[in-house]
Each structure stands twice: as C-alpha cells, then as structure tokens.
C-alpha atoms as a PDB file:
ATOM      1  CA  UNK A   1     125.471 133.163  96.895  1.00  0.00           C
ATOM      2  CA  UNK A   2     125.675 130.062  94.053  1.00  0.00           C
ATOM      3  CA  UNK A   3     125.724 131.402  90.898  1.00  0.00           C
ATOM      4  CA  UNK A   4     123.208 129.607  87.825  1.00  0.00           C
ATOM      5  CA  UNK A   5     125.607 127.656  86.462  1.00  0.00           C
ATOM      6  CA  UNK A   6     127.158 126.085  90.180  1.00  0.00           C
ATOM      7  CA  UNK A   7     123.711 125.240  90.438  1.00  0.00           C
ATOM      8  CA  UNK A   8     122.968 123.535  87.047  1.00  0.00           C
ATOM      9  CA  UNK A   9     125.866 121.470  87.565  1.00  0.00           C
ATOM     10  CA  UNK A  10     125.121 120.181  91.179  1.00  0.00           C
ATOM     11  CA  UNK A  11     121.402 119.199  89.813  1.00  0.00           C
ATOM     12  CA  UNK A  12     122.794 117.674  86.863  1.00  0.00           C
ATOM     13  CA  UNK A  13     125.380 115.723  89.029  1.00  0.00           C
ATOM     14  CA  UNK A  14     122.518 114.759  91.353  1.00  0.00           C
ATOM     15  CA  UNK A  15     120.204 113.490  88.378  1.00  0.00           C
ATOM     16  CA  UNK A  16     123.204 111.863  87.297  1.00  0.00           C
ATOM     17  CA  UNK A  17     123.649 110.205  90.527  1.00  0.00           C
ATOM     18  CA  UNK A  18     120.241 109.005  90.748  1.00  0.00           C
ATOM     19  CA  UNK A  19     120.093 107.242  87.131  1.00  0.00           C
ATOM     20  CA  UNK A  20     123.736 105.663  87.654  1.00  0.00           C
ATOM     21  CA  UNK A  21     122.892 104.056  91.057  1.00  0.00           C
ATOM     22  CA  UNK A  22     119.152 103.351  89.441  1.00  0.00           C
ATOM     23  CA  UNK A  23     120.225 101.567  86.737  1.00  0.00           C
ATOM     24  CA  UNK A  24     123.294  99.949  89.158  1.00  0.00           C
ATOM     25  CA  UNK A  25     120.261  98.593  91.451  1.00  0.00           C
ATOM     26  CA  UNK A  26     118.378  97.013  88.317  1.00  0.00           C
ATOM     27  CA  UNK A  27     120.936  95.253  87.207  1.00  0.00           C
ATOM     28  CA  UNK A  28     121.929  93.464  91.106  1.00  0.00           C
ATOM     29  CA  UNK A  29     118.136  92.920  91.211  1.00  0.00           C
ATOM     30  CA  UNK A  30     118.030  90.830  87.591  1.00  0.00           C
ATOM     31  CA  UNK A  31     120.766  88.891  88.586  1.00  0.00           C
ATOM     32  CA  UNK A  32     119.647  85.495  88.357  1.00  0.00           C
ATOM     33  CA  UNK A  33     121.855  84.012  90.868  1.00  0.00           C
ATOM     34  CA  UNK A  34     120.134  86.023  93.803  1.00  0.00           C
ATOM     35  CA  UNK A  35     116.748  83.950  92.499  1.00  0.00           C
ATOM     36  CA  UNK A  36     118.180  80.776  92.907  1.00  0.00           C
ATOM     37  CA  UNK A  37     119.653  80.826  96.261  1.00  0.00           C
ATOM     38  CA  UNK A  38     116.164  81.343  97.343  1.00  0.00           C
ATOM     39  CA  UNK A  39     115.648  83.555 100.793  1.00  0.00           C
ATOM     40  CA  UNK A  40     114.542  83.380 103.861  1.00  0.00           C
ATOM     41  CA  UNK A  41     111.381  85.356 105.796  1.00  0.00           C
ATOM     42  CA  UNK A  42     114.264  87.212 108.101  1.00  0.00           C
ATOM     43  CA  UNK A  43     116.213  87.902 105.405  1.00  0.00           C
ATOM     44  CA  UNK A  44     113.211  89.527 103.788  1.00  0.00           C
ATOM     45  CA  UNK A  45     112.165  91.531 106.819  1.00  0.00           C
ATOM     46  CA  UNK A  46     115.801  92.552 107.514  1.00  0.00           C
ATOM     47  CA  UNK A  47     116.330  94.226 104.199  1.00  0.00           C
ATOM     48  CA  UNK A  48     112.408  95.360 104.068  1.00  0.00           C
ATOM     49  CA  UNK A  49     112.855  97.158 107.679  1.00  0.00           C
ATOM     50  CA  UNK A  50     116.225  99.016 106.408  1.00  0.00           C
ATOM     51  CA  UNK A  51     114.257  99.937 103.219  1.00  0.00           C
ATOM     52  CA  UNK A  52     111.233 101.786 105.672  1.00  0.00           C
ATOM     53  CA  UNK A  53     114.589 103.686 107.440  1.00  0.00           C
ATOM     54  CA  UNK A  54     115.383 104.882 103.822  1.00  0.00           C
ATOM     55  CA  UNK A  55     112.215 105.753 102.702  1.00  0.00           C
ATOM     56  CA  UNK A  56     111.734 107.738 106.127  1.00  0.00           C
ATOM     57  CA  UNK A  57     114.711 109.513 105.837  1.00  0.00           C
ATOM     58  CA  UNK A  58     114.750 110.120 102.087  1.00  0.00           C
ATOM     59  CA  UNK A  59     110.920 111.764 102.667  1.00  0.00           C
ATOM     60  CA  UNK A  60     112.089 114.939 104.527  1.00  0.00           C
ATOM     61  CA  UNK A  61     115.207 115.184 102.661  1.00  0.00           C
ATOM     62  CA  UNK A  62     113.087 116.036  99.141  1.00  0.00           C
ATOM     63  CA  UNK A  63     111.234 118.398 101.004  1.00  0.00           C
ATOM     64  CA  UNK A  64     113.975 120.041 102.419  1.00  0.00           C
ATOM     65  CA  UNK A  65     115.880 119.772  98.765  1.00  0.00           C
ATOM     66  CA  UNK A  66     112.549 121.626  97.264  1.00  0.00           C
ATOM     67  CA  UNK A  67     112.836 124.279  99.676  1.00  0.00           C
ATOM     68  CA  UNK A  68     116.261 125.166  99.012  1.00  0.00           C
ATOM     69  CA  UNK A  69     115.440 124.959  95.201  1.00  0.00           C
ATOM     70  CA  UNK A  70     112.098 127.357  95.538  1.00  0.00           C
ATOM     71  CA  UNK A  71     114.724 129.968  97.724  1.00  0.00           C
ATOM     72  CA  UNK A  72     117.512 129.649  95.233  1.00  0.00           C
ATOM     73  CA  UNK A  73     115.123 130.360  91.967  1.00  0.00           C
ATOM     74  CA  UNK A  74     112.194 132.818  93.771  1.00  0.00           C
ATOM     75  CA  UNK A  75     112.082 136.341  92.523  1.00  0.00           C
ATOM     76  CA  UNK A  76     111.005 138.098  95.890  1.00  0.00           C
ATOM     77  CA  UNK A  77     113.853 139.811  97.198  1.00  0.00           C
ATOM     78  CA  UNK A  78     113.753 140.638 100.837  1.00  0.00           C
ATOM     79  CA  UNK A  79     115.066 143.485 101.966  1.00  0.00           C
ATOM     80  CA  UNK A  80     116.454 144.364 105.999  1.00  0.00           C
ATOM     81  CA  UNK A  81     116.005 147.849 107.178  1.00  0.00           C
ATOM     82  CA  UNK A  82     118.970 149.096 109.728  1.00  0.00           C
ATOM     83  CA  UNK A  83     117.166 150.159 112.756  1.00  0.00           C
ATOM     84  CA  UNK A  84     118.919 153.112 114.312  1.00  0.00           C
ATOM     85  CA  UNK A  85     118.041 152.332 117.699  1.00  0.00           C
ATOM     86  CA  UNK A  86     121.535 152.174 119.535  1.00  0.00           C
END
C-alpha cells in the first residue's frame, strides 16, 4: 500500500500538471498570430471533434481517479475470514 506522503506528492504533481499545461494552453490560445491567419469551417470541426474524444475520455477517467481517492482515504477496513473448508 502507498503511504500519505507518496500520495501527497502524486496529487501535488498532478495539480501541478494541470496548471502548467493550463496556463501553457492560454498562452497558444492569446497568440495573436493564430487570429490573423483566420480558419477554416474544417479546420474548426477537425479540432472541435478531437476535443469531444477528450472530453469523452477525460469523463470516466475523473470518476475512476475519485474512486481510487475515496479507497485510498476511507476508514472502513475490510476484513477476509479464512474459510477452513479444504
């Protein structure tokens, strides 16, 4: 099992992740260059239709994520009984 602090670290390195490429993503989007190349409709669908995969995939991935992070930090302890049936 992960001990508290192996945890802590991977969430901080995933925040840390998420605000990097965030703020990464802002910064390509501002560009002004990208606004004065203008685009086209398929262009904009392209990109659009990769964005729905993303979002699709990135839905069941946070659930799963919350699951593992409810397990890790619950306080109900299961035990298994040995059945003596041989």
């Amino acid at each position: 099992m992960l001990g508290g602090s192996v945890v802590k670290n991977m969430m901080l390195n995933f925040i840390l992740a998420l605000v990097v490429s965030g703020s990464t993503a802002a910064t390509v989007m501002a560009a002004p260059a990208a606004e004065a190349q203008g685009g086209s409709l398929l262009l904009t669908l392209f990109i659009g239709f990769f964005a729905l995969i993303v979002v699709f995939q990135l839905v069941p991935a946070v659930l799963l994520f919350v699951g593992i992070v409810k397990g890790l930090f619950s306080r109900e302890h299961r035990v298994e009984q040995k059945s003596s049936n041989r």
